[in-house]
PDB file of N, CA and C in Angstrom:
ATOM      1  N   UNK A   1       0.825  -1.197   0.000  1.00  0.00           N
ATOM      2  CA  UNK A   1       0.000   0.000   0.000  1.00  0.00           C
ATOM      3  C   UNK A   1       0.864   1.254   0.000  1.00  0.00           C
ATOM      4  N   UNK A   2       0.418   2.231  -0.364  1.00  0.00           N
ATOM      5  CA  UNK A   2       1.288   3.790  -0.669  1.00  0.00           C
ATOM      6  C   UNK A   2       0.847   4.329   0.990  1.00  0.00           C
ATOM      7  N   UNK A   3       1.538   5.068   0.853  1.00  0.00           N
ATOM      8  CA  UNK A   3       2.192   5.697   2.153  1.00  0.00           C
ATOM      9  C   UNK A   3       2.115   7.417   2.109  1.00  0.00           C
ATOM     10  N   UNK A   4       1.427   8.098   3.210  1.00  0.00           N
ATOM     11  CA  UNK A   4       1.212   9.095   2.867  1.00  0.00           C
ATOM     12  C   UNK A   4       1.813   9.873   4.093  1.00  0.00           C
ATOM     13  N   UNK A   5       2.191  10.858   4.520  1.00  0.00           N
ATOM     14  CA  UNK A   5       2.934  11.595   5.508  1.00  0.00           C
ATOM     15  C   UNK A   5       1.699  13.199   5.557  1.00  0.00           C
ATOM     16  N   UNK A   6       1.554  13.261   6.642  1.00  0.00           N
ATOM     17  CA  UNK A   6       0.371  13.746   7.036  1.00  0.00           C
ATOM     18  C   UNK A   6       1.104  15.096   8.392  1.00  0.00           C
ATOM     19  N   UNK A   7       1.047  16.508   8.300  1.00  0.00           N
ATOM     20  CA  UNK A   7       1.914  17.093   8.786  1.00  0.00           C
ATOM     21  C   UNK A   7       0.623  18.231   9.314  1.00  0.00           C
ATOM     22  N   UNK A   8       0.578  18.509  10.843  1.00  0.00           N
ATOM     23  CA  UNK A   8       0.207  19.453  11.954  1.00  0.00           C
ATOM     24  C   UNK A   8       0.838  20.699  10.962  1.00  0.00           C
ATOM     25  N   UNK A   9      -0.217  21.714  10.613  1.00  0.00           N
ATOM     26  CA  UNK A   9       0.297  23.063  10.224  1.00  0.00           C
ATOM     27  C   UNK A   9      -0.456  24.413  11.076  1.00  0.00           C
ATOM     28  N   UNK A  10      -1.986  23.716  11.757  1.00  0.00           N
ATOM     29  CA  UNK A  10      -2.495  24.657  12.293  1.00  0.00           C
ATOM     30  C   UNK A  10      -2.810  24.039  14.227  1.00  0.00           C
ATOM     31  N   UNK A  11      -2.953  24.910  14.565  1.00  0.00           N
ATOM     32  CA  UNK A  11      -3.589  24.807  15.964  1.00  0.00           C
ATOM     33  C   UNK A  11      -4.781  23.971  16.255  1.00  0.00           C
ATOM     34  N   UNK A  12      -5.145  23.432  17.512  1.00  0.00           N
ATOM     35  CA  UNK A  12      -6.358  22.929  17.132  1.00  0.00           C
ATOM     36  C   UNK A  12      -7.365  23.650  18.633  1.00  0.00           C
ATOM     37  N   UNK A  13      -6.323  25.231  18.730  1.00  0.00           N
ATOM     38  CA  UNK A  13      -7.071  25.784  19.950  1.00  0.00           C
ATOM     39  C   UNK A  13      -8.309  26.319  19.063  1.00  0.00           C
ATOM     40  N   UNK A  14      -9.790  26.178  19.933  1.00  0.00           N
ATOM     41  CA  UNK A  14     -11.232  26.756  19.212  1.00  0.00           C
ATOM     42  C   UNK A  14     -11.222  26.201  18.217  1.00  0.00           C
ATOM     43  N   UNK A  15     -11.274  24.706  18.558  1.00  0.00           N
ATOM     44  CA  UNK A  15     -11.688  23.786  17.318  1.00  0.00           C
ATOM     45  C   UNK A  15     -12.882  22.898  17.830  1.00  0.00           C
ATOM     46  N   UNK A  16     -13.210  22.071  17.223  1.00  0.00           N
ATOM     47  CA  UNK A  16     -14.369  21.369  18.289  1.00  0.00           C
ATOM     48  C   UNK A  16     -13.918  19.705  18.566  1.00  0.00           C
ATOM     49  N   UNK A  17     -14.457  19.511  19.894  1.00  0.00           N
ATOM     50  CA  UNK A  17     -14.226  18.259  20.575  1.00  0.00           C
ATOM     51  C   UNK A  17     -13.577  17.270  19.574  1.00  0.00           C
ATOM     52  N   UNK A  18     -14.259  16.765  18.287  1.00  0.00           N
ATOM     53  CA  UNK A  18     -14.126  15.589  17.508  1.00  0.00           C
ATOM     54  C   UNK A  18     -12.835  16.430  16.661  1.00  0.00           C
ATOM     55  N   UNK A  19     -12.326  17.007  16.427  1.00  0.00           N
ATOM     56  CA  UNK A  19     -11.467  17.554  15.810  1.00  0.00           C
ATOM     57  C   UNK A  19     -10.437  17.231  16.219  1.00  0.00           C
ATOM     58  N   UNK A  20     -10.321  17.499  17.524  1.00  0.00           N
ATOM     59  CA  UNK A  20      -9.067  17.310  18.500  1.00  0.00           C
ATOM     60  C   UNK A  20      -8.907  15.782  18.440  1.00  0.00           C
ATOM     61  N   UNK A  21      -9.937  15.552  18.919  1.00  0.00           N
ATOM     62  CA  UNK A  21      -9.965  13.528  18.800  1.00  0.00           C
ATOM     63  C   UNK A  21      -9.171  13.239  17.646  1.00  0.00           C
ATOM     64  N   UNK A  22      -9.564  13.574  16.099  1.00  0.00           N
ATOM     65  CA  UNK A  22      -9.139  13.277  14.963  1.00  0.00           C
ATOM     66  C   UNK A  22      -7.687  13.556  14.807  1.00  0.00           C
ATOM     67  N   UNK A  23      -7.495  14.527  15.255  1.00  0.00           N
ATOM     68  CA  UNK A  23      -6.005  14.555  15.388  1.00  0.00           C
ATOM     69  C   UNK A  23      -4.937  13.633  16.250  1.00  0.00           C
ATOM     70  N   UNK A  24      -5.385  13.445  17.166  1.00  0.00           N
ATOM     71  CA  UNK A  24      -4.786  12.806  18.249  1.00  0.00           C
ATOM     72  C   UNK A  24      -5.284  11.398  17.897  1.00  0.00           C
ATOM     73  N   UNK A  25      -5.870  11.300  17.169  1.00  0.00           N
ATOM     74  CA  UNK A  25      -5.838   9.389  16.690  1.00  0.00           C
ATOM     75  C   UNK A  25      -5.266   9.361  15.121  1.00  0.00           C
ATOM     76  N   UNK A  26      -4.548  10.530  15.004  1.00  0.00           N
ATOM     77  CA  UNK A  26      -3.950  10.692  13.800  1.00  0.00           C
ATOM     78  C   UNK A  26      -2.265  10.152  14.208  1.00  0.00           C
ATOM     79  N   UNK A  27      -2.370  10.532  15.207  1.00  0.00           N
ATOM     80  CA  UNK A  27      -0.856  10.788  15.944  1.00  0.00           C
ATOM     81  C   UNK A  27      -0.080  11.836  15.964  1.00  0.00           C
ATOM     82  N   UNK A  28      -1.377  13.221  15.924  1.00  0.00           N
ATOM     83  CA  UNK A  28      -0.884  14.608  15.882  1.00  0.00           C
ATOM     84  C   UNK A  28      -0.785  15.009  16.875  1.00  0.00           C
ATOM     85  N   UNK A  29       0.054  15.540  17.643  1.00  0.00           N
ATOM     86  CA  UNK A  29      -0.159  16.048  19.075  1.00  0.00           C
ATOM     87  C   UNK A  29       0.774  17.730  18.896  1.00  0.00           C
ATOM     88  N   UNK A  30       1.643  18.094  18.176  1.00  0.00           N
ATOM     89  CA  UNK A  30       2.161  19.160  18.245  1.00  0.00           C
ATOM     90  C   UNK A  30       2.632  19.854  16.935  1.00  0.00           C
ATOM     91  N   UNK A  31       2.457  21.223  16.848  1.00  0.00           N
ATOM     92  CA  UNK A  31       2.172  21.680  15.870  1.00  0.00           C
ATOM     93  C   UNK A  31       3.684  21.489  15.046  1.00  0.00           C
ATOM     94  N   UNK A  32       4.071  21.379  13.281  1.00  0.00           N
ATOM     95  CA  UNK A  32       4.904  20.726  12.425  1.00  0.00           C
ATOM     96  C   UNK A  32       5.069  19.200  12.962  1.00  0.00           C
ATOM     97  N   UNK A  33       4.649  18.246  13.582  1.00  0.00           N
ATOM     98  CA  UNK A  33       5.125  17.501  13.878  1.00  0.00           C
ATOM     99  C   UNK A  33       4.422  16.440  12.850  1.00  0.00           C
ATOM    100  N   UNK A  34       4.877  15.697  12.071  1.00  0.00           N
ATOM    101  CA  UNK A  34       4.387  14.244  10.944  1.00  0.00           C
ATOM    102  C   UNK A  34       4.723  13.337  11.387  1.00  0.00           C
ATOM    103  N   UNK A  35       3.616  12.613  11.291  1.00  0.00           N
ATOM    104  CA  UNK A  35       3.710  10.939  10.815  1.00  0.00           C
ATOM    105  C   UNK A  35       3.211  10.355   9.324  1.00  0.00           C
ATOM    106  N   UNK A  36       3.475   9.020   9.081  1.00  0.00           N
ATOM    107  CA  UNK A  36       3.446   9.005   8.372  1.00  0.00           C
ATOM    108  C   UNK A  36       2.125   7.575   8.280  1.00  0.00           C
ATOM    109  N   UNK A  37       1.467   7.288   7.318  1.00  0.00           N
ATOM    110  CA  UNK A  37       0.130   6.236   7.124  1.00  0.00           C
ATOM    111  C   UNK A  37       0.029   5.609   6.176  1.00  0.00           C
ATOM    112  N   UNK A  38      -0.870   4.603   6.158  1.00  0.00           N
ATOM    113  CA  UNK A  38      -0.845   3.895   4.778  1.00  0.00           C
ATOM    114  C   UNK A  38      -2.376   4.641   4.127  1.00  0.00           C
ATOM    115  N   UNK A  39      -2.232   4.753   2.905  1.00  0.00           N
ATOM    116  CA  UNK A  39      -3.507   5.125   2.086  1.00  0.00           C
ATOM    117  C   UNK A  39      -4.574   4.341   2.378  1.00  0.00           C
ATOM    118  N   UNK A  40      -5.435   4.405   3.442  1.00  0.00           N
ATOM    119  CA  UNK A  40      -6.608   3.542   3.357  1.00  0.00           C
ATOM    120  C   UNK A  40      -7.079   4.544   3.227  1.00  0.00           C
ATOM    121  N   UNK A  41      -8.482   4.340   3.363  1.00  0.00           N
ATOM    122  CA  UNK A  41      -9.715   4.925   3.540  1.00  0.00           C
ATOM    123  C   UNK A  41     -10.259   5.389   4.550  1.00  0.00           C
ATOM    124  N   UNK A  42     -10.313   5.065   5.971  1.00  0.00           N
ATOM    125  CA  UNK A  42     -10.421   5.171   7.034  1.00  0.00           C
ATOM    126  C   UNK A  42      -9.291   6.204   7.269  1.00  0.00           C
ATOM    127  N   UNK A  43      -8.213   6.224   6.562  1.00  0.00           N
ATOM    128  CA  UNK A  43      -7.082   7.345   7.108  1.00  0.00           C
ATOM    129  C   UNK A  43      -7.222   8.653   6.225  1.00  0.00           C
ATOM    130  N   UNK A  44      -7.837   8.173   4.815  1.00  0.00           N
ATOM    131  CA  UNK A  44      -8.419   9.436   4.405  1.00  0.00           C
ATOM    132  C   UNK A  44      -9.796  10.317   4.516  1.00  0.00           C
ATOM    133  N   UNK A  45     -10.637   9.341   5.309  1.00  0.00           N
ATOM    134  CA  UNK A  45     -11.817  10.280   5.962  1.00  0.00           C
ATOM    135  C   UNK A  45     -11.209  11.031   6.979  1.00  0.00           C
ATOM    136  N   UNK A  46     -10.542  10.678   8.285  1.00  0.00           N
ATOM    137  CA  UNK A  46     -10.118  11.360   9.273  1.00  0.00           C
ATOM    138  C   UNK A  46      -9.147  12.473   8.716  1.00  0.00           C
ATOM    139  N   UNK A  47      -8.624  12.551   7.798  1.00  0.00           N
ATOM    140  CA  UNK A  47      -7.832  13.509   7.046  1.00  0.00           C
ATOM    141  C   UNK A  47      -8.788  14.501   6.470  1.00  0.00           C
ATOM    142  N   UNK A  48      -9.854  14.364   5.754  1.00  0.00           N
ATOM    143  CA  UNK A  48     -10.870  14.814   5.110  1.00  0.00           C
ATOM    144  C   UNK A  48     -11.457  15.881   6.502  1.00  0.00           C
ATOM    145  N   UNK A  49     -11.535  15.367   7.631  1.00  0.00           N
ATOM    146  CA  UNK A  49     -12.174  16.236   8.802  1.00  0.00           C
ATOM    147  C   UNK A  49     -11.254  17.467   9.252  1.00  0.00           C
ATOM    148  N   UNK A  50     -10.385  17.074   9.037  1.00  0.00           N
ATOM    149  CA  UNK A  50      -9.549  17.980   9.798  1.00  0.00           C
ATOM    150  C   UNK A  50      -8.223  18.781   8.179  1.00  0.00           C
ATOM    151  N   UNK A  51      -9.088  18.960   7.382  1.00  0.00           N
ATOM    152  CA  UNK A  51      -8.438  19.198   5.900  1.00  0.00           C
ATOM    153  C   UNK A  51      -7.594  20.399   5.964  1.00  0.00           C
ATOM    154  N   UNK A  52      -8.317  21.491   7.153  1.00  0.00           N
ATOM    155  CA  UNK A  52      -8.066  22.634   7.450  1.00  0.00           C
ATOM    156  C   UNK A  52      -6.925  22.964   8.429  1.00  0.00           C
ATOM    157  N   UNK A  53      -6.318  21.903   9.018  1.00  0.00           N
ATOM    158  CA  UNK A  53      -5.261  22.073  10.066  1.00  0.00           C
ATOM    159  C   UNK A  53      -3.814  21.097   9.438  1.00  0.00           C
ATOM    160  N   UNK A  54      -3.713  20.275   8.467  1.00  0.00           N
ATOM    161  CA  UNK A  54      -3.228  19.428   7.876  1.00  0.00           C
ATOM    162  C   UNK A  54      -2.754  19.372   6.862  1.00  0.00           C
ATOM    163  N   UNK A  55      -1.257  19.193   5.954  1.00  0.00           N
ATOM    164  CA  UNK A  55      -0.902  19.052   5.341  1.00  0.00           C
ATOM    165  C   UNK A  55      -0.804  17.682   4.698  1.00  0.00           C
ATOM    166  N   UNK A  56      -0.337  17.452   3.662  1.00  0.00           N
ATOM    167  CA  UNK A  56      -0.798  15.921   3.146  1.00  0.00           C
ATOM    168  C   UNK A  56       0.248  15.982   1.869  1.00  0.00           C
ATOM    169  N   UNK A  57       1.485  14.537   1.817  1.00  0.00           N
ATOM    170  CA  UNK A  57       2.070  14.602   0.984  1.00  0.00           C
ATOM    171  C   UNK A  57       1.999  12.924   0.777  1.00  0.00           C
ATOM    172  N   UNK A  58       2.277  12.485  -0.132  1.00  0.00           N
ATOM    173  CA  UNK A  58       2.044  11.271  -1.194  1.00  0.00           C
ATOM    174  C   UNK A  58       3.107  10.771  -1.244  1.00  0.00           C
ATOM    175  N   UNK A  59       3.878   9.724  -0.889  1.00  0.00           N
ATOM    176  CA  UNK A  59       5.180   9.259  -0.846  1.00  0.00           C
ATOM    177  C   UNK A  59       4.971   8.105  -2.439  1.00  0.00           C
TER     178      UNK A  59
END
């Protein structure tokens, strides 16, 4: 499976409850900080929620 690297660019202060969740089951916890995922689907809905705080690169 392709591999995608997923990078904290915004804050998630005055965001709402499930937002924060989404991040933090992303494995985002601090702002520039990436990990990296496999292209499912399930990793691109939770990406899809939080489109606005998140960078997204395609390995």
């Amino acid at each position: 499976m392709a591999k995608i690297k997923v990078t904290k660019v915004k804050s998630a202060i005055n965001r709402t409850k499930t937002q924060k969740r989404t991040l933090e089951a992303l494995g985002l916890r601090k702002m520039g900080q990436t990990v990296e995922h496999e292209n499912t689907p399930n990793i691109l809905g939770m990406i899809t929620k939080v489109k606005h705080l998140v960078s997204v690169e395609t390995k």
